[in-house]
N, C-alpha and C. Protein backbone atom coordinates (compact mmCIF):
# COMPACT_ATOMS: atom_id res chain seq x y z
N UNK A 1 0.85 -1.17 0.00
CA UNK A 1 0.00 0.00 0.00
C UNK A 1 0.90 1.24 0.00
N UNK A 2 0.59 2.42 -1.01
CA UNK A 2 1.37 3.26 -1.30
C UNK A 2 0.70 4.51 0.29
N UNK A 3 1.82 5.08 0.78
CA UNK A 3 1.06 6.34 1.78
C UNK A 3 2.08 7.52 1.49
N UNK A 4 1.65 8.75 1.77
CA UNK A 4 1.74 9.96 1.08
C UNK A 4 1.53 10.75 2.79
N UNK A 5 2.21 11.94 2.31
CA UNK A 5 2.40 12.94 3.93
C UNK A 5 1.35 14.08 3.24
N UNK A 6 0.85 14.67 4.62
CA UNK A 6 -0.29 15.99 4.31
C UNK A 6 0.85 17.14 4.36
N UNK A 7 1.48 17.61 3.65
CA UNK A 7 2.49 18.79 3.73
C UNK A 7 2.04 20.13 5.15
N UNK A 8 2.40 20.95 5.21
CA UNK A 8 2.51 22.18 6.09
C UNK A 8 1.45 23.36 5.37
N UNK A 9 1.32 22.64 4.25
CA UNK A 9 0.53 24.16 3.39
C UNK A 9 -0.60 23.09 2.62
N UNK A 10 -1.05 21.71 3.20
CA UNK A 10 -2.17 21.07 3.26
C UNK A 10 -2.30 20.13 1.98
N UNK A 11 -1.33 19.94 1.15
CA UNK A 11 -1.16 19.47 0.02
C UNK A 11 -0.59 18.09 0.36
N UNK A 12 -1.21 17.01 -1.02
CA UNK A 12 -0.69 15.81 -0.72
C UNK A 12 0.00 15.43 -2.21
N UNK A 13 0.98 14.82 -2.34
CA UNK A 13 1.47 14.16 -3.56
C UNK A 13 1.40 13.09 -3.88
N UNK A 14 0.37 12.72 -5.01
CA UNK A 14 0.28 11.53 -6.37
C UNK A 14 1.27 10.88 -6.57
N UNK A 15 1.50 9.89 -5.52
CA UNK A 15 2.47 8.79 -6.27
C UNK A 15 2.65 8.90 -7.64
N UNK A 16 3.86 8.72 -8.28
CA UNK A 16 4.07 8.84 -9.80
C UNK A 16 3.39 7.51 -10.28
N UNK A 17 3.59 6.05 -9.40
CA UNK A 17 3.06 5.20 -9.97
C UNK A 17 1.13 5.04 -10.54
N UNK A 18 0.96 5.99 -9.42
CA UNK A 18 -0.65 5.99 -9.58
C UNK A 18 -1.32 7.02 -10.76
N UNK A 19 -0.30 8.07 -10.92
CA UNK A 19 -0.52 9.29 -12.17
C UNK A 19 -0.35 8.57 -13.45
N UNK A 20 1.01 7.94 -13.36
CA UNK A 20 0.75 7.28 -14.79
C UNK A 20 -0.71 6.03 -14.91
N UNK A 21 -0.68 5.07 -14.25
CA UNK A 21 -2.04 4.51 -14.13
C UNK A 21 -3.12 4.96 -14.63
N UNK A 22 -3.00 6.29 -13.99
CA UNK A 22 -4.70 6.72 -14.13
C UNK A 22 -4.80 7.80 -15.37
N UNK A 23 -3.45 8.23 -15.87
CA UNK A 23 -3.01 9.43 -17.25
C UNK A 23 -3.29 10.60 -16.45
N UNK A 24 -3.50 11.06 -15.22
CA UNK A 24 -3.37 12.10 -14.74
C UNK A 24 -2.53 13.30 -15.46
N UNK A 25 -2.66 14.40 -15.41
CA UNK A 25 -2.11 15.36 -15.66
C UNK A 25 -2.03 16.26 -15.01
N UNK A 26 -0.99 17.18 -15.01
CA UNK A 26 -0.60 19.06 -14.23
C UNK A 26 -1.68 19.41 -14.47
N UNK A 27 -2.28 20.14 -13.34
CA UNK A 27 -3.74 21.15 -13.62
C UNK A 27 -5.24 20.20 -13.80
N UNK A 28 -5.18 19.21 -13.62
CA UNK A 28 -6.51 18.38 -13.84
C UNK A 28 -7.36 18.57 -12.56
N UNK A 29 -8.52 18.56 -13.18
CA UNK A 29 -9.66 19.20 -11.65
C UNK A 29 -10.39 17.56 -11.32
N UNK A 30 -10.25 17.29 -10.03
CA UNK A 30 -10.96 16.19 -9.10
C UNK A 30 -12.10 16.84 -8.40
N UNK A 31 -12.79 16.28 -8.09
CA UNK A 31 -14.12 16.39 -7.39
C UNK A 31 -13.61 15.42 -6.27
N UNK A 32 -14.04 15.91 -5.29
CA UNK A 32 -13.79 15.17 -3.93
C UNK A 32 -15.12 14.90 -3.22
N UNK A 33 -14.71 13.35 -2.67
CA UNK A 33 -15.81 12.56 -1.99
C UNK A 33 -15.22 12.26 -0.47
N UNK A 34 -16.37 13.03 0.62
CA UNK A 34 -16.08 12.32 1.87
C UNK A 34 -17.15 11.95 2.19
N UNK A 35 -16.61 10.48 2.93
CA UNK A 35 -17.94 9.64 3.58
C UNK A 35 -17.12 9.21 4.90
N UNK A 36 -17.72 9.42 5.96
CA UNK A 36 -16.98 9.35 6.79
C UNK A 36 -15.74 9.68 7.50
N UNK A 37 -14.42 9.25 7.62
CA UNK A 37 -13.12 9.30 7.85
C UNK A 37 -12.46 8.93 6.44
N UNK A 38 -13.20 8.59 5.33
CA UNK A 38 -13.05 8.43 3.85
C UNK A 38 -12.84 9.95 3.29
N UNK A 39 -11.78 9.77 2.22
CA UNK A 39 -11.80 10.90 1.25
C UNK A 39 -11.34 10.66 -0.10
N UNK A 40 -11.98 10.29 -1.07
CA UNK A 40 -12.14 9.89 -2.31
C UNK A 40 -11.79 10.96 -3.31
N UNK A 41 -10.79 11.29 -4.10
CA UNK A 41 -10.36 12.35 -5.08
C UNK A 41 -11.14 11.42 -6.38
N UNK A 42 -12.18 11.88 -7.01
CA UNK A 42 -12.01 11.64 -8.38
C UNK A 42 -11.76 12.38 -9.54
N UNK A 43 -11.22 12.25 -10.89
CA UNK A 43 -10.75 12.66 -11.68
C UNK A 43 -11.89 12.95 -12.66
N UNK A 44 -12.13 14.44 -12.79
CA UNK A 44 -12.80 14.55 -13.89
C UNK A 44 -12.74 14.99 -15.10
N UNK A 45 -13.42 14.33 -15.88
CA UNK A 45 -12.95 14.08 -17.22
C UNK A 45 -12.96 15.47 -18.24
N UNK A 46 -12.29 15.41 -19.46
CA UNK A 46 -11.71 16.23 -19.91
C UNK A 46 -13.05 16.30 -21.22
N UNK A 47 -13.62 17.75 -21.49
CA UNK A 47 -14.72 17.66 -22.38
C UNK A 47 -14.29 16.33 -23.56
N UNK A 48 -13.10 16.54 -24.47
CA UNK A 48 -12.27 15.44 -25.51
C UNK A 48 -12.63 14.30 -24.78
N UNK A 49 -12.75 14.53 -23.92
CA UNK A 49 -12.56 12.83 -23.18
C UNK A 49 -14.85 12.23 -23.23
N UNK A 50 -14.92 13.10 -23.14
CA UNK A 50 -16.45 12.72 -22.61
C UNK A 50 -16.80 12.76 -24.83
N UNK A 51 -16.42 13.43 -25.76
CA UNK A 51 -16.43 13.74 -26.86
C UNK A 51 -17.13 12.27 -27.53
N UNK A 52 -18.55 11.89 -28.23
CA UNK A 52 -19.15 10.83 -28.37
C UNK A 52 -20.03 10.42 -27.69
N UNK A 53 -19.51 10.31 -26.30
CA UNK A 53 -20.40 9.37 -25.07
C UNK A 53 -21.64 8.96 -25.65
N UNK A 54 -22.45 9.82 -26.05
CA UNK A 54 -23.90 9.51 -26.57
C UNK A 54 -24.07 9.33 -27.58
N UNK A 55 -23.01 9.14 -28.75
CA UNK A 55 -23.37 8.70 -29.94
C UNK A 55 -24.04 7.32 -30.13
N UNK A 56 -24.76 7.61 -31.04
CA UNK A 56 -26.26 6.03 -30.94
C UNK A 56 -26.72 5.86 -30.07
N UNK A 57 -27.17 6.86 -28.98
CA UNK A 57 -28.52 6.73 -28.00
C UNK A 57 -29.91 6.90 -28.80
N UNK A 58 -30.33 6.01 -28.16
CA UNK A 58 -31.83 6.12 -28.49
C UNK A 58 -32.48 7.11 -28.33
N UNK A 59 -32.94 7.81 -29.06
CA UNK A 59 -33.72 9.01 -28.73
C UNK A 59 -35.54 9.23 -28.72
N UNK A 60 -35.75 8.13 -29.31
CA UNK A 60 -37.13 7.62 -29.23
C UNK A 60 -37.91 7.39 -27.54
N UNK A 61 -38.81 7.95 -27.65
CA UNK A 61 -40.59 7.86 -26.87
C UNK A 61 -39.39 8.60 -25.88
N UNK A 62 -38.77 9.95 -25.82
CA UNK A 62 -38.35 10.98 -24.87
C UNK A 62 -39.25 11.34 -24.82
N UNK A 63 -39.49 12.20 -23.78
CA UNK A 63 -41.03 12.60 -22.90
C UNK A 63 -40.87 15.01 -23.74
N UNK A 64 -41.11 14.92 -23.93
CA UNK A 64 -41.11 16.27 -24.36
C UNK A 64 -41.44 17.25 -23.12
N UNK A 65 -41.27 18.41 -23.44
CA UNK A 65 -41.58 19.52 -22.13
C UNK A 65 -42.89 19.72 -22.03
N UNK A 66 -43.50 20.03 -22.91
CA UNK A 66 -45.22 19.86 -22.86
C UNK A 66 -46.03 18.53 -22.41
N UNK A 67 -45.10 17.71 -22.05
CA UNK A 67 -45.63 16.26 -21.20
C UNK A 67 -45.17 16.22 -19.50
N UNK A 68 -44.63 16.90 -19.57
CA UNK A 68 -44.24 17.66 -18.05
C UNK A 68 -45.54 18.11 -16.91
N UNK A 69 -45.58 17.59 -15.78
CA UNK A 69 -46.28 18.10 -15.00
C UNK A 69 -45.89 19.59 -14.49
């Protein structure tokens, strides 16, 4: 198990092994998850990266705004 120090000015450092793993990059924005004594960094994705996602969704029997309560 890899462990990492909380610095003096509150910052923690990304194992190099885990940056390459995950393609991390300088300047990438995480969203952070706490549940408990848990604290979960996730990585969020880069618009290029999300670029497709929905190509060939079904777009059929969508509910329109005038079917809206």
């Amino acid at each position: 198990m890899l462990e990492v120090t909380l610095s003096s000015q509150y910052q923690v450092l990304i194992p190099e092994e885990i940056r390459e793993s995950l393609h991390l990059t300088a300047g990438q924005k995480f969203s952070i998850v706490v549940k408990g004594d848990l604290i979960s960094l996730v990585p969020k994705p880069s618009f290029q990266a999300l670029r497709g996602v929905l190509k060939g969704a079904n777009v059929n029997n969508v509910r329109d705004r005038s079917e809206r309560i």
